[in-house]
Protein backbone atom coordinates (compact mmCIF):
# COMPACT_ATOMS: atom_id res chain seq x y z
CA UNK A 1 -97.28 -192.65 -65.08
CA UNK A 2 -97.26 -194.90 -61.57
CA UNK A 3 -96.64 -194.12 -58.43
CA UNK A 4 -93.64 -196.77 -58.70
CA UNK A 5 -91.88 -195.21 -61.66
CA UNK A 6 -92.46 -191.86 -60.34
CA UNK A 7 -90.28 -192.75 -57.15
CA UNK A 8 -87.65 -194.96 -59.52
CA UNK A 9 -83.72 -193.13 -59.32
CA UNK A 10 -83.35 -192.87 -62.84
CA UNK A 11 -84.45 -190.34 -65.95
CA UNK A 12 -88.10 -189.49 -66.50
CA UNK A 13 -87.97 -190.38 -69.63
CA UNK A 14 -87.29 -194.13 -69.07
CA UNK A 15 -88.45 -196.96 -67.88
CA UNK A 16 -86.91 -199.78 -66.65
CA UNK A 17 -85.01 -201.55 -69.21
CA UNK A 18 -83.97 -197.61 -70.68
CA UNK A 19 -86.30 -197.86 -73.15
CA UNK A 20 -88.29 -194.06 -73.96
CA UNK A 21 -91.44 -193.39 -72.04
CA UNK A 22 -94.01 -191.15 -74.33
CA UNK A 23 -94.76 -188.09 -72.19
CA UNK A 24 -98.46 -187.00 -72.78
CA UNK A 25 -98.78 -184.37 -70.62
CA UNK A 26 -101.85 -183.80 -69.24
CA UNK A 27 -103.94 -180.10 -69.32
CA UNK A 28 -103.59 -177.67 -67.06
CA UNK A 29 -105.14 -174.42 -65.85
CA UNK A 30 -104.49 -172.04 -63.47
CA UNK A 31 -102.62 -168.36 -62.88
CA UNK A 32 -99.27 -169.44 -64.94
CA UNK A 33 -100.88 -171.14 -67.78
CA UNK A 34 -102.73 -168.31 -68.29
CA UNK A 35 -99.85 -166.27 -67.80
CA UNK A 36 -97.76 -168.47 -69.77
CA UNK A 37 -100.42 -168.48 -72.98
CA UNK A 38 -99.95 -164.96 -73.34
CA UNK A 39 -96.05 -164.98 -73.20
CA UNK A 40 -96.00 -168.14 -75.58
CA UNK A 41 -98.41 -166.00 -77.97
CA UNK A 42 -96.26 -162.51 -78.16
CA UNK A 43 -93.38 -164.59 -78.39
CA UNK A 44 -94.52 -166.77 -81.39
CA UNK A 45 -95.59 -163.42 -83.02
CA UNK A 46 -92.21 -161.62 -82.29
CA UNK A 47 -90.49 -164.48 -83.43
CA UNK A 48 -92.54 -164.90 -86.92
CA UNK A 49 -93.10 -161.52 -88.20
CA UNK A 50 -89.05 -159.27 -86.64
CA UNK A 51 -87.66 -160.28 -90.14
CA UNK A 52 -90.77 -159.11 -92.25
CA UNK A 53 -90.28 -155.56 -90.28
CA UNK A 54 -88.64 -152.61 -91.66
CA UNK A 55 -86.96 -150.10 -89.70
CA UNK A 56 -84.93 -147.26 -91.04
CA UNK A 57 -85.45 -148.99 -94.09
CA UNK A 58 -83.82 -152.06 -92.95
CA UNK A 59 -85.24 -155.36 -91.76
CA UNK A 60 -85.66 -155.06 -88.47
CA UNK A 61 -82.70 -158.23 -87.91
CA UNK A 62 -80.50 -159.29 -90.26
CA UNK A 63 -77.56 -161.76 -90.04
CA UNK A 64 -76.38 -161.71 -93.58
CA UNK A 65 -73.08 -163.87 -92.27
CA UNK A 66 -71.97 -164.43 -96.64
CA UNK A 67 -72.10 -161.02 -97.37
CA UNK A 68 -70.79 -159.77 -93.58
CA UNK A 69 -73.71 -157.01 -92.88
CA UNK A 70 -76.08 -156.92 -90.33
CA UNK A 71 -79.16 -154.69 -89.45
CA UNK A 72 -80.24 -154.78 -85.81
CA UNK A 73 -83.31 -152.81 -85.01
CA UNK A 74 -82.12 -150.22 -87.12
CA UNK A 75 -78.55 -150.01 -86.74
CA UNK A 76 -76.35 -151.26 -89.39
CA UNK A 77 -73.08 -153.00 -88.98
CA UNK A 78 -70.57 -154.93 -90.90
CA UNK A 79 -67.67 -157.60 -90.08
CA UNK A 80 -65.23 -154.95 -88.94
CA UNK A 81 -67.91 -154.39 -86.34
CA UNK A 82 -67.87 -157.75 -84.68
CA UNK A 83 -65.94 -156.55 -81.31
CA UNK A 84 -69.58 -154.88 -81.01
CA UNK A 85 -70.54 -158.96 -80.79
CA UNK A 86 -68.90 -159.24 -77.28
CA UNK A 87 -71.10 -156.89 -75.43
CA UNK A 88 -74.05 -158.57 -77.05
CA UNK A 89 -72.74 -161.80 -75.99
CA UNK A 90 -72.27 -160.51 -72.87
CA UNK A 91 -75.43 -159.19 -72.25
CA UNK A 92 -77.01 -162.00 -72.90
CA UNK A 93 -74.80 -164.76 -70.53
CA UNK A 94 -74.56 -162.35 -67.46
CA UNK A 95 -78.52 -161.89 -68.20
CA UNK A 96 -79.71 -164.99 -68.33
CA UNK A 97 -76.58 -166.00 -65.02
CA UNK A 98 -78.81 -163.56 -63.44
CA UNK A 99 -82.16 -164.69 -64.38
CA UNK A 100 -81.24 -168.65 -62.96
CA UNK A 101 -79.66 -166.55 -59.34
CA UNK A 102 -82.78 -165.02 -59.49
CA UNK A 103 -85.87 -167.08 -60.67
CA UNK A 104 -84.15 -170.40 -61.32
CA UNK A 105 -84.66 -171.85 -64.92
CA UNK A 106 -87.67 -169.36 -65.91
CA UNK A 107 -85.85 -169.07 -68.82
CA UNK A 108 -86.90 -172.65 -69.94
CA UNK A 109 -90.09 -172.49 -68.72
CA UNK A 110 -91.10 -169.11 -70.21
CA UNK A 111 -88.46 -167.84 -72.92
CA UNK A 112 -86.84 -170.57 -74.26
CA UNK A 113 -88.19 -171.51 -78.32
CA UNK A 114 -88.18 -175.30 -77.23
CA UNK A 115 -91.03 -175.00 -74.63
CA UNK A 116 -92.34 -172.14 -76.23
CA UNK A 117 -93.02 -173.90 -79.71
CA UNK A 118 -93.54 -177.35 -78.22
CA UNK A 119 -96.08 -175.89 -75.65
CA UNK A 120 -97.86 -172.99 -77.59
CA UNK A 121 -98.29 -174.77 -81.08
CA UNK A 122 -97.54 -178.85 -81.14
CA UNK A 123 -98.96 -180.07 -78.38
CA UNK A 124 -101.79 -177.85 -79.11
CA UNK A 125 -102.22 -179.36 -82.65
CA UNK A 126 -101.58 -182.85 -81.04
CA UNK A 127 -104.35 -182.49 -78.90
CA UNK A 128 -107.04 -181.03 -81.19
CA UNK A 129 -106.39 -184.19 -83.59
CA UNK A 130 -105.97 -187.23 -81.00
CA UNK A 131 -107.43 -185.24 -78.32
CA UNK A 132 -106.66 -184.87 -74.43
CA UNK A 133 -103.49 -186.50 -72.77
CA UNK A 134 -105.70 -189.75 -71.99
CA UNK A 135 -106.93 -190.27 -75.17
CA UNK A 136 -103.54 -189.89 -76.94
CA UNK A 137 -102.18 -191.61 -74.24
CA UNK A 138 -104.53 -194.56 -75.44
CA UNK A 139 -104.05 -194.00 -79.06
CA UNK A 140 -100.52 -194.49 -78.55
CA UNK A 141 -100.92 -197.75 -77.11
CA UNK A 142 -103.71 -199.08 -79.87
CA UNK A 143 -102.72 -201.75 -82.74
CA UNK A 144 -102.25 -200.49 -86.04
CA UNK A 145 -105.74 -199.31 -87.35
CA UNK A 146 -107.04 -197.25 -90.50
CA UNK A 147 -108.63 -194.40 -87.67
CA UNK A 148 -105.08 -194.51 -85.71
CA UNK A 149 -103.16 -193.90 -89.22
CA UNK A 150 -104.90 -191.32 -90.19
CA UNK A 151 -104.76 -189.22 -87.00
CA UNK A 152 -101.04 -189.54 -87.61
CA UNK A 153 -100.48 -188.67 -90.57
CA UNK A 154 -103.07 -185.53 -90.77
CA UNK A 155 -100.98 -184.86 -87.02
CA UNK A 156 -97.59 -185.23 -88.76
CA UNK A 157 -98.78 -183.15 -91.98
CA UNK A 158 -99.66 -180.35 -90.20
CA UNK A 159 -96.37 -180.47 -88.09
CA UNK A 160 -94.11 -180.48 -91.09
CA UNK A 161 -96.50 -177.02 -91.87
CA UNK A 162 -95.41 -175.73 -88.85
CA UNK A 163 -92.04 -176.79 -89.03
CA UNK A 164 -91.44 -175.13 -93.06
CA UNK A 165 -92.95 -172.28 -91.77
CA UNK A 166 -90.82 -171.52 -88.42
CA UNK A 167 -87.56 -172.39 -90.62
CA UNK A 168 -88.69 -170.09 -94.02
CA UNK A 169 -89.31 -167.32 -90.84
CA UNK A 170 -85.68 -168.35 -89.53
CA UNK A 171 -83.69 -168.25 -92.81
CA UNK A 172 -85.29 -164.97 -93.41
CA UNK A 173 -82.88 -163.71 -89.96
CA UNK A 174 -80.20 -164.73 -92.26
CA UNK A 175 -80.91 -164.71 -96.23
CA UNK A 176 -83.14 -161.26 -95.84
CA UNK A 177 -86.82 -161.33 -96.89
CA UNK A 178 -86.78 -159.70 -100.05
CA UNK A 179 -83.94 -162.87 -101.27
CA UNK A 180 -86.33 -165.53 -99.69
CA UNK A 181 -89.33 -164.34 -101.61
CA UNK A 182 -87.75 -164.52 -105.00
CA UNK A 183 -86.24 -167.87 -104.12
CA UNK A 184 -89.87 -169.49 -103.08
CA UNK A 185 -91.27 -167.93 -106.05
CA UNK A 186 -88.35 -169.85 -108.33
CA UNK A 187 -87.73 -173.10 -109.77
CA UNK A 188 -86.01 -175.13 -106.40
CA UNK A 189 -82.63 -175.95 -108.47
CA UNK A 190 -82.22 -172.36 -109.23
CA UNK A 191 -80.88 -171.94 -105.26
CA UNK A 192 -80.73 -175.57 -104.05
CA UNK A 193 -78.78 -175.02 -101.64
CA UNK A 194 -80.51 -172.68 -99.78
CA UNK A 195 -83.22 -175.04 -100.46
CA UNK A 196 -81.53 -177.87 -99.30
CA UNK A 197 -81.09 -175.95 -96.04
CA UNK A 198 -84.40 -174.71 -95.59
CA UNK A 199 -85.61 -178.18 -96.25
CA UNK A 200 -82.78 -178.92 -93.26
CA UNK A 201 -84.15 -176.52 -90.58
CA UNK A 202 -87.61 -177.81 -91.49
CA UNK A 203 -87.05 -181.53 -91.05
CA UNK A 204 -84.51 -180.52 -87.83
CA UNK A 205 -87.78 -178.47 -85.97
CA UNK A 206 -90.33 -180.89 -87.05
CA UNK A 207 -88.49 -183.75 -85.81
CA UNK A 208 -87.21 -182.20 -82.48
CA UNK A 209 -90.66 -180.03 -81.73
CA UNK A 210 -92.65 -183.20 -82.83
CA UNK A 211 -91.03 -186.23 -81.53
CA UNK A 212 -87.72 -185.76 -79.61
CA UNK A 213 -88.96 -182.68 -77.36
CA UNK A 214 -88.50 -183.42 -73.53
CA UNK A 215 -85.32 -185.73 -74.66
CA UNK A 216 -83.44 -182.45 -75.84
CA UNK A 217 -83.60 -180.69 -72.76
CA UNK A 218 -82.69 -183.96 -70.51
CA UNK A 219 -79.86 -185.33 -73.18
CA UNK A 220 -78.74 -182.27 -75.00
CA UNK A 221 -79.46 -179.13 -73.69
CA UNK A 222 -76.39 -178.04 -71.76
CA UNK A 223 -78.57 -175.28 -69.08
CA UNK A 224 -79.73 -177.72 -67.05
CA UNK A 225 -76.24 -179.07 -65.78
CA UNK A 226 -75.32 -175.51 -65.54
CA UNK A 227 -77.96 -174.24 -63.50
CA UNK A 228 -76.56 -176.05 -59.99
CA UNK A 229 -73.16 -173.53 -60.39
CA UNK A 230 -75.52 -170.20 -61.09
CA UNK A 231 -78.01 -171.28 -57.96
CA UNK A 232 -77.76 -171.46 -54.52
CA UNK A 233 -80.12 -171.42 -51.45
CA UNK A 234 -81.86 -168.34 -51.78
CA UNK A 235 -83.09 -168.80 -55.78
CA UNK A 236 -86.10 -168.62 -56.07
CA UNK A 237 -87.43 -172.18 -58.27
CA UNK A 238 -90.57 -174.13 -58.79
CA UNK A 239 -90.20 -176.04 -55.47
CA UNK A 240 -92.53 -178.83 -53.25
CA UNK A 241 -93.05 -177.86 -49.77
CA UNK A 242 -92.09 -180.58 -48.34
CA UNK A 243 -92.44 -179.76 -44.40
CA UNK A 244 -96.50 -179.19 -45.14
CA UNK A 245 -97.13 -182.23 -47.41
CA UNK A 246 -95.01 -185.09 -45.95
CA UNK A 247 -95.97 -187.54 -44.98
CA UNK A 248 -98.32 -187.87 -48.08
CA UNK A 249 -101.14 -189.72 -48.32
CA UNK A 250 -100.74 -193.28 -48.52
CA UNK A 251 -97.29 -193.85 -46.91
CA UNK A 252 -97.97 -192.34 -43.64
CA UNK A 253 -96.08 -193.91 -40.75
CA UNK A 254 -97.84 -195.24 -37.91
CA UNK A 255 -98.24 -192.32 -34.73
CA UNK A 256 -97.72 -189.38 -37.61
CA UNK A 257 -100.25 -186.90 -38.79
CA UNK A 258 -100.59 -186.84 -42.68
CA UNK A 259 -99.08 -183.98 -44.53
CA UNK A 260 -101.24 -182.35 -47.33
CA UNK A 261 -100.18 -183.97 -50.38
CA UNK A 262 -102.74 -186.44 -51.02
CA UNK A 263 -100.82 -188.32 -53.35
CA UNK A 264 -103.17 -187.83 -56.40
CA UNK A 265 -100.00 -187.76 -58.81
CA UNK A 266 -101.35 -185.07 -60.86
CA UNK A 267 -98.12 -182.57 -60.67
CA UNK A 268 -96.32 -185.65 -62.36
CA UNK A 269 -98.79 -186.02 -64.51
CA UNK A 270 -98.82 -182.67 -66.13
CA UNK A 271 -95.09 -182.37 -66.37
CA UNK A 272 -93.49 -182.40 -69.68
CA UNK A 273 -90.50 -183.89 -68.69
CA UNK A 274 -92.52 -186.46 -66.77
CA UNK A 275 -90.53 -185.94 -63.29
CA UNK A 276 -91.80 -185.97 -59.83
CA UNK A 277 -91.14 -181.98 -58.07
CA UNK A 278 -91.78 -183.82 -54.71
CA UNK A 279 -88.03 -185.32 -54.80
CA UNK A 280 -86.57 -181.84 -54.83
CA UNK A 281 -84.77 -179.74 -57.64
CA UNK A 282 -84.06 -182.09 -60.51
CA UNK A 283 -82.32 -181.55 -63.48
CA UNK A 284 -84.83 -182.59 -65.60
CA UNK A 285 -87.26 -179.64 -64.40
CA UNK A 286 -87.57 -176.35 -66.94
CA UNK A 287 -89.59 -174.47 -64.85
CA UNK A 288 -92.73 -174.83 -66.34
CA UNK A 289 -95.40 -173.97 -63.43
CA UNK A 290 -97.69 -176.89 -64.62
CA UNK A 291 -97.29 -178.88 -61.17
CA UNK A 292 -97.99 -175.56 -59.71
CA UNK A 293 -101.45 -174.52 -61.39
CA UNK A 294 -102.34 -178.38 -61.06
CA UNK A 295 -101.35 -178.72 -57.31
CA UNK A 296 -103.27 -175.52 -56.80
CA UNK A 297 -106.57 -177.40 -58.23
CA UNK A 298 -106.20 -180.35 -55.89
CA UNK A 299 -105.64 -178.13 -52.91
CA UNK A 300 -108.69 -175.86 -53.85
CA UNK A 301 -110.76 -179.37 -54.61
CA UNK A 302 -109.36 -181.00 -51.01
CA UNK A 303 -110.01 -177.33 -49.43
CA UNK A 304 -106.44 -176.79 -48.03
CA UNK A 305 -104.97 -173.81 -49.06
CA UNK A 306 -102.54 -173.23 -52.42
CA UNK A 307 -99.23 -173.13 -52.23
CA UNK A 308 -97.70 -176.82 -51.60
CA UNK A 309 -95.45 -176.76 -54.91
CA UNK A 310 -94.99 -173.01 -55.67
CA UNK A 311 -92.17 -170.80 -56.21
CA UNK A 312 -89.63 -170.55 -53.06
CA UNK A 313 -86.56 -171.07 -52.36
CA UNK A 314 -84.71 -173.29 -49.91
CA UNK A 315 -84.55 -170.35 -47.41
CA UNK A 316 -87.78 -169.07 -47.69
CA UNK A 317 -86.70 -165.73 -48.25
CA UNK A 318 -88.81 -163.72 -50.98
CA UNK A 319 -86.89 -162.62 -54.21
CA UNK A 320 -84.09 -160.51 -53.32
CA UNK A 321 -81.75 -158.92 -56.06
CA UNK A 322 -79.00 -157.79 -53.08
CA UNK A 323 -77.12 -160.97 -52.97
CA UNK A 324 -73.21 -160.61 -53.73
CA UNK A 325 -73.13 -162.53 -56.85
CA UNK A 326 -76.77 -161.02 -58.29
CA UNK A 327 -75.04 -157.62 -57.64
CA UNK A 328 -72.19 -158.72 -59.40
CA UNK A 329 -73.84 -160.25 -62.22
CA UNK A 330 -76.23 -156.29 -62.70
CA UNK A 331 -72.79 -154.49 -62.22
CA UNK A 332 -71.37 -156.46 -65.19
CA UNK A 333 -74.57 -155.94 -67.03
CA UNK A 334 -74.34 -152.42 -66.48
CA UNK A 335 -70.88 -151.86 -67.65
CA UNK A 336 -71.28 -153.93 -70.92
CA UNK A 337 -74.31 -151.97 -71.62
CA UNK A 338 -72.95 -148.82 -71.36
CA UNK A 339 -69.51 -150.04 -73.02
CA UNK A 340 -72.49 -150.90 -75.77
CA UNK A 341 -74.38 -147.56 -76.01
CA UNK A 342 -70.73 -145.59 -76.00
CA UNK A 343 -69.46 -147.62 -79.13
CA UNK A 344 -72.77 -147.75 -81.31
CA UNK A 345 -73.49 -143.66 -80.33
CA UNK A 346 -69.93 -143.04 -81.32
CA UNK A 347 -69.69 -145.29 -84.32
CA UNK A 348 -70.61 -142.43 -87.40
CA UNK A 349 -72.58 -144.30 -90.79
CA UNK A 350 -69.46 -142.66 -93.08
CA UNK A 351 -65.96 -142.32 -91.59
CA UNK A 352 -63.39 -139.80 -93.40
CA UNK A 353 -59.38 -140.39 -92.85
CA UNK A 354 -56.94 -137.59 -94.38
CA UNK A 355 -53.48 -138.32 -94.54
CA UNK A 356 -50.86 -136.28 -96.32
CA UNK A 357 -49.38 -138.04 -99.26
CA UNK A 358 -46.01 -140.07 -98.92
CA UNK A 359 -44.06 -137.96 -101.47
CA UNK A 360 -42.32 -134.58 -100.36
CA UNK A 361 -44.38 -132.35 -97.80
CA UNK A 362 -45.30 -129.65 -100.57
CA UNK A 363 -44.33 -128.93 -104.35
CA UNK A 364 -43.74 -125.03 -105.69
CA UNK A 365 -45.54 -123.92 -108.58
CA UNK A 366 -46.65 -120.69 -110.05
CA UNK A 367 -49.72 -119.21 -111.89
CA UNK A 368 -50.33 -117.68 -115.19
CA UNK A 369 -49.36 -113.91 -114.26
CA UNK A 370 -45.95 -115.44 -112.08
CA UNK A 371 -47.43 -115.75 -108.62
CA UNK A 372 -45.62 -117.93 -106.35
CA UNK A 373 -48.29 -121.48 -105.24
CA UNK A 374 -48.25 -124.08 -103.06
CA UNK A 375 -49.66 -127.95 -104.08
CA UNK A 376 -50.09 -130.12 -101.00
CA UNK A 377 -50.96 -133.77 -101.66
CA UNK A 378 -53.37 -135.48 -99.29
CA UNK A 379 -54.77 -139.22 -99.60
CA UNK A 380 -59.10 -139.53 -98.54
CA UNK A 381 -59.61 -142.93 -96.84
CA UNK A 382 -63.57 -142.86 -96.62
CA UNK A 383 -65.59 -146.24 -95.50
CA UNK A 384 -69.30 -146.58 -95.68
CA UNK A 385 -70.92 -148.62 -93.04
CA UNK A 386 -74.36 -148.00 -94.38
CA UNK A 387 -76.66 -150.61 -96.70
CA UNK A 388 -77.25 -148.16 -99.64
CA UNK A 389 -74.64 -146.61 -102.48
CA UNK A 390 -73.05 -142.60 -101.61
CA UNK A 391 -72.20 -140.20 -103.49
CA UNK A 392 -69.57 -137.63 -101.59
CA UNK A 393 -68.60 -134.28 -103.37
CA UNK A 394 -65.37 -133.22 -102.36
CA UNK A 395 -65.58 -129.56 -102.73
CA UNK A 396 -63.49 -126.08 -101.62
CA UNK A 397 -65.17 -124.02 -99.45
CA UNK A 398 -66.49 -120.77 -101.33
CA UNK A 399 -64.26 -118.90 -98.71
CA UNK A 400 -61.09 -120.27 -99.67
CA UNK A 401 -61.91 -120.53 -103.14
CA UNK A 402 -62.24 -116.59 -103.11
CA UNK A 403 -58.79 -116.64 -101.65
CA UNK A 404 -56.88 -118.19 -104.45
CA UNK A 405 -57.52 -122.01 -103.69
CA UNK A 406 -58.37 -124.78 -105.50
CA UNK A 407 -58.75 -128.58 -105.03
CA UNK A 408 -58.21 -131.33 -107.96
CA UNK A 409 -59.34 -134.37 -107.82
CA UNK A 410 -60.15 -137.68 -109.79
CA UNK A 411 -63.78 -137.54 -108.80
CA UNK A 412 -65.36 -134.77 -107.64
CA UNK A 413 -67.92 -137.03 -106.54
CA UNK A 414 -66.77 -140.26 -105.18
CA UNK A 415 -69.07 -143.16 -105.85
CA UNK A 416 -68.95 -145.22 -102.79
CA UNK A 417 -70.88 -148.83 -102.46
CA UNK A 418 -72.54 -150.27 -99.76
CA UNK A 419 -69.87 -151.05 -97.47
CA UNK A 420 -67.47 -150.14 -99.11
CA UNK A 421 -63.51 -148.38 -98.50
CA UNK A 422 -62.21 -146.52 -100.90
CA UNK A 423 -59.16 -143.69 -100.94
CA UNK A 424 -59.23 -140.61 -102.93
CA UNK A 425 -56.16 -138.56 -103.82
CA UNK A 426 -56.63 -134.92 -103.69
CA UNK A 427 -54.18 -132.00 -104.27
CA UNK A 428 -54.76 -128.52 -102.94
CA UNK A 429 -53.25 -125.44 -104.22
CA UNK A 430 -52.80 -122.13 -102.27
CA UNK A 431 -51.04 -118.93 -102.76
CA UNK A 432 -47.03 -118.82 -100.99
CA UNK A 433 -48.08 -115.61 -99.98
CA UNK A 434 -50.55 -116.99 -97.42
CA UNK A 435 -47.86 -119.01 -95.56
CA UNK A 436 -45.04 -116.76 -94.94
CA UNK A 437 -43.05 -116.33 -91.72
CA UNK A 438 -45.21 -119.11 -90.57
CA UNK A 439 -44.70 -122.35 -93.42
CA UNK A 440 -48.32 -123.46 -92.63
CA UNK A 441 -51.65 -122.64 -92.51
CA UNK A 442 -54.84 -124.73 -91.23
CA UNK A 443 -57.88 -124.43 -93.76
CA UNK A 444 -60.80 -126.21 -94.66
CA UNK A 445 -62.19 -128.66 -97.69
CA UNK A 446 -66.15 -129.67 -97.58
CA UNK A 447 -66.44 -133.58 -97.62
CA UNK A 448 -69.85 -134.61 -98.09
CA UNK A 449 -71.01 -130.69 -97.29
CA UNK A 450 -69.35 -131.06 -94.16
CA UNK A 451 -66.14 -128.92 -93.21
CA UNK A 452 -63.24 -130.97 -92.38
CA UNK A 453 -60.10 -129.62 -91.21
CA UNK A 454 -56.59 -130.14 -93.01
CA UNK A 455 -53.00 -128.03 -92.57
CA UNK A 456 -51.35 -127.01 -95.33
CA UNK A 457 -47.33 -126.66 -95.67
CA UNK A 458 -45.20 -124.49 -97.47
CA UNK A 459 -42.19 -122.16 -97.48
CA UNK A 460 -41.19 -120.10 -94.98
């Protein structure tokens, strides 16, 4: 990268005649690569081994979109659930609107699978093959030759690695673990089309983590043409000081004093979208801190103090979380999180619905030595929201029974599958004598070992 195509109006990506400019970004160290190894690390580990968890029994996430169930961190749900999606959603837009008022696009820099893959695991493999950003800078350039082939190809071999095993870990989200075992120990045509679509996602992550990188985040990525609406003056961003190092080295006008960028390039040259932080906020930017750790160098090297590209905002003003539309954004978070906690703490594994049956109110009826008895018929709506099969005895309390009641039913003990709704019908007899004067009386039937009200009617 040149000084002249660094200051050219047009995408980083391209030269002149729009043809694609190979980013090798050069090594960096510092306080935010550091920083940024270990996020890049616990992320790579979260992301790889949350399906192989179990908790409660269940993976630890599970999207199983065909069969309409999902586990989350314990907590099982099914389609009926999906109004629960909208406070999810919602955490997660208003959360990241806040995180770009706040801290600008950290969220690419830091959080986002794109950098964090492409940073923490290609470009590391890249560079212990065809080694640092000058050499594969010159590699790329060399003729055809037997040594240049083979860096390739071992490069691209372990890449597809990678790439089979980030998608096998993604499908698992979605197909469950114990399915995608048995389906990698099988014959391929056996499930070919989740093979098919494995081999999909693999070729998809190679591809984009391998080769088209940067070019996502400039060409498709939608974030960075929204992040101009969710900023303003006082976000804090990955910013050039521009009062301190103009005019740079090199272009300084005659009568000025030079600023303290000395012009060395090396902020462009570590940046993985290959722009130039000294022309301001740019689209193009994620966030990354490179330009910051490497600016930091050159000012320690030059001995003038860190700080010329750093994160600031146009104000100066230190992070502050009191603006009007950061305070709106937390309110809004607040409110969908507790809207959140109240449905999922209210929401019961088994639900029970009595309803009296549609026939008359009550039937008489009368017992073997002439007593006078009540039948009431009820309909048992029950709907299990758990993973695993239930048995639920339907049973008179020992109570009642003592009193002269008894409850028929088809099953005694329903059989209920995994999310399954079923209705029971269910008839309860009581003596007349119980209900006179009044025509009803309020009683009790177990369900499950649990008491559960129900009124009875009858004569007068």
């Amino acid at each position: 990268m040149t000084k002249e195509n660094s200051d050219l109006e047009k995408l980083s990506m391209l030269d002149e005649k729009g043809h694609r400019i190979r980013i090798n970004p050069a090594e960096v160290t510092g306080f935010f690569r550091r920083h940024r190894n270990w996020t890049q690390a616990v992320l790579i580990v979260i992301f790889l081994i949350l399906p192989w968890i179990k908790i409660g029994g269940h993976q630890a996430i599970l999207l199983d979109i065909p069969n309409r169930r999902f586990a989350i961190l314990g907590l099982t749900f099914w389609a009926h659930d999906g109004p629960l999606v909208f406070f999810i959603l919602a955490i997660l837009t208003l959360g990241l609107a806040l995180a770009t008022a706040v801290l600008g696009r950290v969220w690419c820099g830091w959080g986002c699978p794109q950098t964090v893959f492409i940073d923490g695991v290609f470009r590391r493999i890249e560079a212990l093959i065809e080694g640092n950003y000058i050499k594969r800078r010159a590699l790329d350039k060399e003729p055809i030759s037997s040594l240049k082939l083979f860096k390739k190809t071992l490069k691209w071999t372990l890449f597809s690695i990678v790439g089979a095993i980030i998608s096998h870990s993604f499908i698992a989200y979605f197909v469950g673990t114990e399915p995608l075992l048995k389906m990698i120990q099988s014959d391929p045509r056996e499930n070919w089309v989740a093979f098919l679509f494995t081999f999909s996602i693999a070729a998809t992550i190679t591809f984009d983590f391998g080769w088209f990188r940067e070019q996502f985040c400039i060409i498709m990525c939608p974030y960075g043409r929204f992040q101009s609406v969710l900023m303003d003056d006082r976000t804090v961003n990955v910013m050039y000081d521009e009062k301190r190092g103009e005019p740079r080295k090199g272009s300084v006008p005659q009568g000025q004093t030079q600023g303290d960028c000395v012009n060395c390039l090396r902020c462009v040259n570590v940046c993985p979208t290959g722009i130039d932080i000294r022309n301001g906020t740019q689209m193009e930017c994620i966030g990354c801190t490179a330009c910051i750790d490497a600016c930091d160098e050159i000012m320690i090297k030059v001995k003038k103090p860190k700080g010329l590209i750093s994160y600031s905002s146009l104000t100066k003003e230190p992070i502050n979380f009191t603006r009007p539309r950061t305070l709106l954004y937390s309110a809004l978070i607040i409110l969908a999180l507790i809207g959140l906690t109240y449905f999922v703490s209210t929401r019961k594994p088994i639900t029970y619905q009595v309803l009296r049956g549609k026939e008359a109110p009550y039937t008489l009826s009368q017992n073997s030595t002439g007593d006078g008895l009540v039948i009431n018929h009820f309909r048992l709506n029950i709907h299990n929201q758990t993973f695993e099969d239930k048995d639920i005895p339907i049973e008179t309390p020992p109570e009642w029974k003592d009193k002269g009641f008894s409850l028929a039913t088809p099953e005694s003990l329903v059989k209920i599958r995994a999310g399954e709704s079923k209705m029971i019908h269910f008839f309860v007899t009581s003596p007349t004598s119980l209900m006179k004067g009044t025509g009803r009386l309020d009683t009790q039937i177990l369900i499950d070992r649990q008491p559960f009200g129900i009124t009875l009617l009858g004569p007068l």
